[in-house]
C-alpha atoms as a PDB file:
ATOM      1  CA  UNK A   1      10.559  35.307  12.647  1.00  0.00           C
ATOM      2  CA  UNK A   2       7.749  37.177  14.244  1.00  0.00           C
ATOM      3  CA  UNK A   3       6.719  35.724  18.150  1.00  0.00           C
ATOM      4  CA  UNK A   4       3.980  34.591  16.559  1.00  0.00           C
ATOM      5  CA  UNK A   5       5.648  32.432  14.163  1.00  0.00           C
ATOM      6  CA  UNK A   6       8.634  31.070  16.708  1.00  0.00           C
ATOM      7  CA  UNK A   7       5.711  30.386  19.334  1.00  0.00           C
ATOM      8  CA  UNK A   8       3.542  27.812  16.684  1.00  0.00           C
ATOM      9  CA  UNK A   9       7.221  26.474  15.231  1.00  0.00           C
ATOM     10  CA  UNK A  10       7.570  25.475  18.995  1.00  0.00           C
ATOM     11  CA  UNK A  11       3.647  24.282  19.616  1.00  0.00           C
ATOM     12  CA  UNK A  12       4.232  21.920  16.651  1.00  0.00           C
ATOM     13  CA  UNK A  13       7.495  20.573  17.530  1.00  0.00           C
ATOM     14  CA  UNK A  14       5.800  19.687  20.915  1.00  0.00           C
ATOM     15  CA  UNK A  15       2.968  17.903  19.079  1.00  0.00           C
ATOM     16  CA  UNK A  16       5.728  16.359  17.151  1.00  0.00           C
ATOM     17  CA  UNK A  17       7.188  14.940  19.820  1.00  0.00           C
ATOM     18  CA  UNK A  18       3.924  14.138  21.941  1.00  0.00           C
ATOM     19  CA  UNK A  19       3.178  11.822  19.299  1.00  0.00           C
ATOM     20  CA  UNK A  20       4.398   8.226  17.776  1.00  0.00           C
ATOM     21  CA  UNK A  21       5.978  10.224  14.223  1.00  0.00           C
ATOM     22  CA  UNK A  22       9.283   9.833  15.543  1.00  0.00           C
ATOM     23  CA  UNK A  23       9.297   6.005  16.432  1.00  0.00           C
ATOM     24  CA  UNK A  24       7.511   5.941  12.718  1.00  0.00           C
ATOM     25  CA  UNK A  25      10.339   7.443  10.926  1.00  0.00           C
ATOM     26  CA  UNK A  26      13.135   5.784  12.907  1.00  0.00           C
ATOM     27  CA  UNK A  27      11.454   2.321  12.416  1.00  0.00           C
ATOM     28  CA  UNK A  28      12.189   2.593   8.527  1.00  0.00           C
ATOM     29  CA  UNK A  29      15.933   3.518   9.705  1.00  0.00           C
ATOM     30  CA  UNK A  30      19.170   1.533   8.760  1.00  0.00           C
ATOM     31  CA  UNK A  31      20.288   0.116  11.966  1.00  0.00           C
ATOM     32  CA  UNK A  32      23.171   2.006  13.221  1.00  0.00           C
ATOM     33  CA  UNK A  33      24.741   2.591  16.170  1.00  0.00           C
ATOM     34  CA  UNK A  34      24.440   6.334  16.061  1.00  0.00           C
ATOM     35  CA  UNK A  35      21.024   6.617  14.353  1.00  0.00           C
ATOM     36  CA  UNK A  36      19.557   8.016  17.998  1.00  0.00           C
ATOM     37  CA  UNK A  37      21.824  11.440  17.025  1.00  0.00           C
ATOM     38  CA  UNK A  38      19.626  11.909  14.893  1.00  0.00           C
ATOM     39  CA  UNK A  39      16.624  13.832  14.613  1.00  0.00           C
ATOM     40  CA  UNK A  40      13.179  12.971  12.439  1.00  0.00           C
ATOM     41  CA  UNK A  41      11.800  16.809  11.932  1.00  0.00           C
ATOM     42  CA  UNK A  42      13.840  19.576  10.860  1.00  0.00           C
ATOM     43  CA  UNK A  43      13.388  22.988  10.578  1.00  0.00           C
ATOM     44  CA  UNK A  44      14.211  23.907   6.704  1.00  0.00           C
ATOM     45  CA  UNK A  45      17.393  21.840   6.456  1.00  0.00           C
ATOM     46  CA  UNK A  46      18.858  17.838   7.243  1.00  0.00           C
ATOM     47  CA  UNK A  47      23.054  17.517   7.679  1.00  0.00           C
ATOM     48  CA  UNK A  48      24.065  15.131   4.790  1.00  0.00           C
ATOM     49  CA  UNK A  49      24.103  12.286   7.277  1.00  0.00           C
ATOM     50  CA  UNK A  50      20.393  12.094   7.724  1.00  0.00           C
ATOM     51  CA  UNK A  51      19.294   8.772   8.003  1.00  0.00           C
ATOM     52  CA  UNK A  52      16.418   8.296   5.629  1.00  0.00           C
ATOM     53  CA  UNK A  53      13.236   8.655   6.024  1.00  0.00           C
ATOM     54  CA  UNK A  54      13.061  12.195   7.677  1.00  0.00           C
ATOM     55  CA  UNK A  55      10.897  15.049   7.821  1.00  0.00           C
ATOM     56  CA  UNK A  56      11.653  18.752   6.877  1.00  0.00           C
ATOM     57  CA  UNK A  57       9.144  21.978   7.766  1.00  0.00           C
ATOM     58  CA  UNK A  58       9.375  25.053   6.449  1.00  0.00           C
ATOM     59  CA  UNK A  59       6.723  28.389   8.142  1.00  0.00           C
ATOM     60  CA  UNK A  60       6.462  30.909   6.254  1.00  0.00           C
ATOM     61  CA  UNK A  61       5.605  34.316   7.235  1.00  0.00           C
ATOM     62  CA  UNK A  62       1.750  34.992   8.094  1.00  0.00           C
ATOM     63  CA  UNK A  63      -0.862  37.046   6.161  1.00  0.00           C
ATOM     64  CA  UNK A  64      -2.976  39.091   8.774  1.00  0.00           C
ATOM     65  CA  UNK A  65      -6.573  39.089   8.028  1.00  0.00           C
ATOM     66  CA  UNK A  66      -8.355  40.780  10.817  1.00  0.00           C
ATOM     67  CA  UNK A  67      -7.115  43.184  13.832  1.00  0.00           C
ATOM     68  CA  UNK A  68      -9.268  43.541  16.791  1.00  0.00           C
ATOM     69  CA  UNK A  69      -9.169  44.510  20.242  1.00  0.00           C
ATOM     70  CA  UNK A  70      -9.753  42.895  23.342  1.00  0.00           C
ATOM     71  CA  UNK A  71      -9.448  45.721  26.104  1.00  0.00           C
ATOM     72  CA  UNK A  72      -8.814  49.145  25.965  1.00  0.00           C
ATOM     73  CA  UNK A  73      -5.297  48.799  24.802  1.00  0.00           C
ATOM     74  CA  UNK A  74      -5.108  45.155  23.925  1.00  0.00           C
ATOM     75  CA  UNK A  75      -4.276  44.804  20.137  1.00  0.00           C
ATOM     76  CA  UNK A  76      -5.200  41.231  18.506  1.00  0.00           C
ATOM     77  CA  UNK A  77      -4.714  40.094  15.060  1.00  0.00           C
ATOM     78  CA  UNK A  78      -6.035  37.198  13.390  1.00  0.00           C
ATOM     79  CA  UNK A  79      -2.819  35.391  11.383  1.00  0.00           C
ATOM     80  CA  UNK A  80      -2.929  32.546   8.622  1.00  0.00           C
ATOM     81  CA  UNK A  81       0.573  31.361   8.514  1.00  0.00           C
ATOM     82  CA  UNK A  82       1.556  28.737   6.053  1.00  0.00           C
ATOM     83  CA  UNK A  83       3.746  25.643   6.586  1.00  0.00           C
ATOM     84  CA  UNK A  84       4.744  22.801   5.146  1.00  0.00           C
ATOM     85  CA  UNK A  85       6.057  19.509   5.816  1.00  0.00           C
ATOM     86  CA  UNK A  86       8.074  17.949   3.241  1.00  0.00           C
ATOM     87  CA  UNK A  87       8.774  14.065   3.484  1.00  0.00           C
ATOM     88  CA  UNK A  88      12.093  12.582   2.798  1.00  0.00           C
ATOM     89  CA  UNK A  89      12.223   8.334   1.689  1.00  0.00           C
ATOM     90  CA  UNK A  90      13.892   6.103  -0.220  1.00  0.00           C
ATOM     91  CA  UNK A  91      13.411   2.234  -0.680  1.00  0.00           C
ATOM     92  CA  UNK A  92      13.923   0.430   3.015  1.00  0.00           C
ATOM     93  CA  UNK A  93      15.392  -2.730   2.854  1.00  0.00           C
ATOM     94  CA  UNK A  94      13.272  -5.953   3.672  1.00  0.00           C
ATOM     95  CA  UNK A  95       9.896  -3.461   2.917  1.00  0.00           C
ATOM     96  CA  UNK A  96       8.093  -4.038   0.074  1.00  0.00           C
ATOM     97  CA  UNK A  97       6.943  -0.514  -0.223  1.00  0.00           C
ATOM     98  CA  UNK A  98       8.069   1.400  -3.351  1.00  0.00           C
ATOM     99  CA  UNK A  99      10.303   4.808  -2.054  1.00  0.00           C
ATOM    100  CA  UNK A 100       6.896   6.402  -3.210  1.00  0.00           C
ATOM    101  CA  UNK A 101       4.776   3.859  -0.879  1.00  0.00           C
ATOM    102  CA  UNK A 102       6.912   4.835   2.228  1.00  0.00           C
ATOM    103  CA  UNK A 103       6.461   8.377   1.274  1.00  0.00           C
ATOM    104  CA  UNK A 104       3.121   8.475   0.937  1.00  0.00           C
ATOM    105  CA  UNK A 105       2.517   6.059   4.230  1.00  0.00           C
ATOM    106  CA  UNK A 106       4.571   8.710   6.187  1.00  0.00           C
ATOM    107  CA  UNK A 107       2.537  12.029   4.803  1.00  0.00           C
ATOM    108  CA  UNK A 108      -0.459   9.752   5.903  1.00  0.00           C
ATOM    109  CA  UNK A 109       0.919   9.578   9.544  1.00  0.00           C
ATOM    110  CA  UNK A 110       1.675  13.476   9.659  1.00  0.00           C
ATOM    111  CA  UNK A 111      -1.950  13.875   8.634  1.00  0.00           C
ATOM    112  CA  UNK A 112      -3.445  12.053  11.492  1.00  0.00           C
ATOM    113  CA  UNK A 113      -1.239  14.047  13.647  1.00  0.00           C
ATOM    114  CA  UNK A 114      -1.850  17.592  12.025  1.00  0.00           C
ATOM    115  CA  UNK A 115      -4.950  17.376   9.979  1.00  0.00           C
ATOM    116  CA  UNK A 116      -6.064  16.537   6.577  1.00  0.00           C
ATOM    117  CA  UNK A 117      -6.555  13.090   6.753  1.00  0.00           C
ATOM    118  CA  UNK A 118     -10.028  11.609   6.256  1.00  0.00           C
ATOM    119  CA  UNK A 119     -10.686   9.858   8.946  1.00  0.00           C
ATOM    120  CA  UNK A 120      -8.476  11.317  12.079  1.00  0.00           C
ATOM    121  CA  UNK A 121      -9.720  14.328  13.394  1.00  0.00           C
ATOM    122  CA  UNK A 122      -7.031  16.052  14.947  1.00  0.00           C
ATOM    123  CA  UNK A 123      -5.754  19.800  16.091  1.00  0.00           C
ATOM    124  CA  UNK A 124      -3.854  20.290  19.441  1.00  0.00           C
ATOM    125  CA  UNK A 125      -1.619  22.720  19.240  1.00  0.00           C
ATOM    126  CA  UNK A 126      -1.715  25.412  21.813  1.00  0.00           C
ATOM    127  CA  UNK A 127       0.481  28.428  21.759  1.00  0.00           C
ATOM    128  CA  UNK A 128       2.245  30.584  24.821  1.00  0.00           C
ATOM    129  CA  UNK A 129       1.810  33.815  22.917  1.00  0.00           C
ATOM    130  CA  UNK A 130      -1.845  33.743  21.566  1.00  0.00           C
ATOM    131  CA  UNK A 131      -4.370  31.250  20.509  1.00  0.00           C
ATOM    132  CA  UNK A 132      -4.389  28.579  18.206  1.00  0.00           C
ATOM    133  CA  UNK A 133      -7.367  28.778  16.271  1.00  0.00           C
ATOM    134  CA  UNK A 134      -7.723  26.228  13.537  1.00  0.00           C
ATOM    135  CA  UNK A 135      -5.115  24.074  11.312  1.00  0.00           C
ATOM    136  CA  UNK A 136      -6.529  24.012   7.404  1.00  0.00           C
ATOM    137  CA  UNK A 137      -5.119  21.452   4.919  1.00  0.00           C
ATOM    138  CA  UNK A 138      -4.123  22.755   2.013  1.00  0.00           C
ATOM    139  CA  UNK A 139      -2.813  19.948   0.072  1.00  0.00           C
ATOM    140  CA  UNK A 140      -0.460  17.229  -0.473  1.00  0.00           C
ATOM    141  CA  UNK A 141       1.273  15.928  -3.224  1.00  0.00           C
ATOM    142  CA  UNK A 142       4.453  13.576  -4.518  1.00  0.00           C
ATOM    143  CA  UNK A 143       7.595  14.069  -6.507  1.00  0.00           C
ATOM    144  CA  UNK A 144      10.092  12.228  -7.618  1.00  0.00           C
ATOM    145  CA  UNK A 145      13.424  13.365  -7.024  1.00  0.00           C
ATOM    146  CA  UNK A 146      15.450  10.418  -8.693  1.00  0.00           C
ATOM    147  CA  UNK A 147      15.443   6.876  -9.423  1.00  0.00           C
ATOM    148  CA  UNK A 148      15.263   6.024  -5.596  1.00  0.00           C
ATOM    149  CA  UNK A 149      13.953   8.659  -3.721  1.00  0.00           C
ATOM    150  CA  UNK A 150      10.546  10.648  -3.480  1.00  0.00           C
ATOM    151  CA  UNK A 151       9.330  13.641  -1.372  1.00  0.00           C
ATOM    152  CA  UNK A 152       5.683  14.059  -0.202  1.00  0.00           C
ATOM    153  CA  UNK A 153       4.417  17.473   0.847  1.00  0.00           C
ATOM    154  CA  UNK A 154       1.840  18.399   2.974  1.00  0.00           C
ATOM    155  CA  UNK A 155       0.654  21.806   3.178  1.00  0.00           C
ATOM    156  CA  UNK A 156      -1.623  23.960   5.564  1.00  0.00           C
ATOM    157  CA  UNK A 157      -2.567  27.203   7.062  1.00  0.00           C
ATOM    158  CA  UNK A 158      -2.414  27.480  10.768  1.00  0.00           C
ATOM    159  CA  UNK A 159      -4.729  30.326  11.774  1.00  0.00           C
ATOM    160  CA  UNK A 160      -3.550  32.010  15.078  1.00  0.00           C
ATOM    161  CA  UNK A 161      -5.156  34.885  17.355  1.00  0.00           C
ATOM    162  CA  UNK A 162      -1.849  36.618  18.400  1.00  0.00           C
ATOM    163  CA  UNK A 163      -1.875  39.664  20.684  1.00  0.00           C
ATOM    164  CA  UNK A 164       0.191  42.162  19.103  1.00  0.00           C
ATOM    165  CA  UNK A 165       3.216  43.527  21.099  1.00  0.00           C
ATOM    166  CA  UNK A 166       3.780  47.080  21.242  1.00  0.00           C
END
């Protein structure tokens, strides 16, 4: 993974956690006495002991649209990099919420967080490594992976400014 890359993996993790997602998730948990062991947002892959709902993102490598310069021998390139965040439920018992409902009520949440949603303007990641330009929502969408359980995706393009190291 290219600094670029590892740097927003880590600004969105710390927007992650700056926000309420986690208490969201862990609400719609089974009570148990280990469920704190637990993390809400993983990085490609959940251990099969994963309380449900949970949270999965996946960066992909970037597409560089534009190199520039900055001083004499300061190399800059402008970097859309997708990413998506794939949403995890099943039915929760005592919610009325279809496994569909919780999914989509959950990609809702990640959108006021990260962008996309109508009425929440929101975009603060900030990177150690370059500039965080602009997050663009790409889409979002629902599938049904059994009789029980759905998955909700949310994609986007995070467009960085990331000096290039020599």
């Amino acid at each position: 993974m290219a600094v670029g890359q590892a740097d927003l993996l880590q600004s969105i993790n710390v927007v992650w956690d700056a926000s309420t997602l986690d208490a969201t998730f862990k609400a719609l948990w089974p009570a148990t006495p280990d469920g704190d062991d637990f993390p809400v947002l993983h990085d490609m892959l959940a251990g099969g002991e994963q309380p449900w709902p949970y949270c999965m993102i996946e960066v992909q490598s970037g597409v560089i649209s534009d190199w520039m310069t900055k001083g004499t021998n300061d190399l800059w390139r402008i970097e859309d990099v997708p990413a998506e965040f794939r949403v995890f439920a099943t039915e929760v018992s005592g919610d009325s919420r279809s496994a569909k409902g919780i999914a989509a009520y959950l990609v809702e949440e990640i959108m006021k967080v990260f962008g996309g949603h109508p009425t929440v303007v929101s975009d603060d990641l900030t990177l150690d490594n370059g500039n965080h330009l602009v997050t663009l929502y790409q889409s979002d969408f629902f599938i049904r992976e059994d009789n029980a359980r759905w998955m909700g995706s949310i994609s986007y393009l995070f467009r960085n400014d990331v000096q290039e190291m020599a």
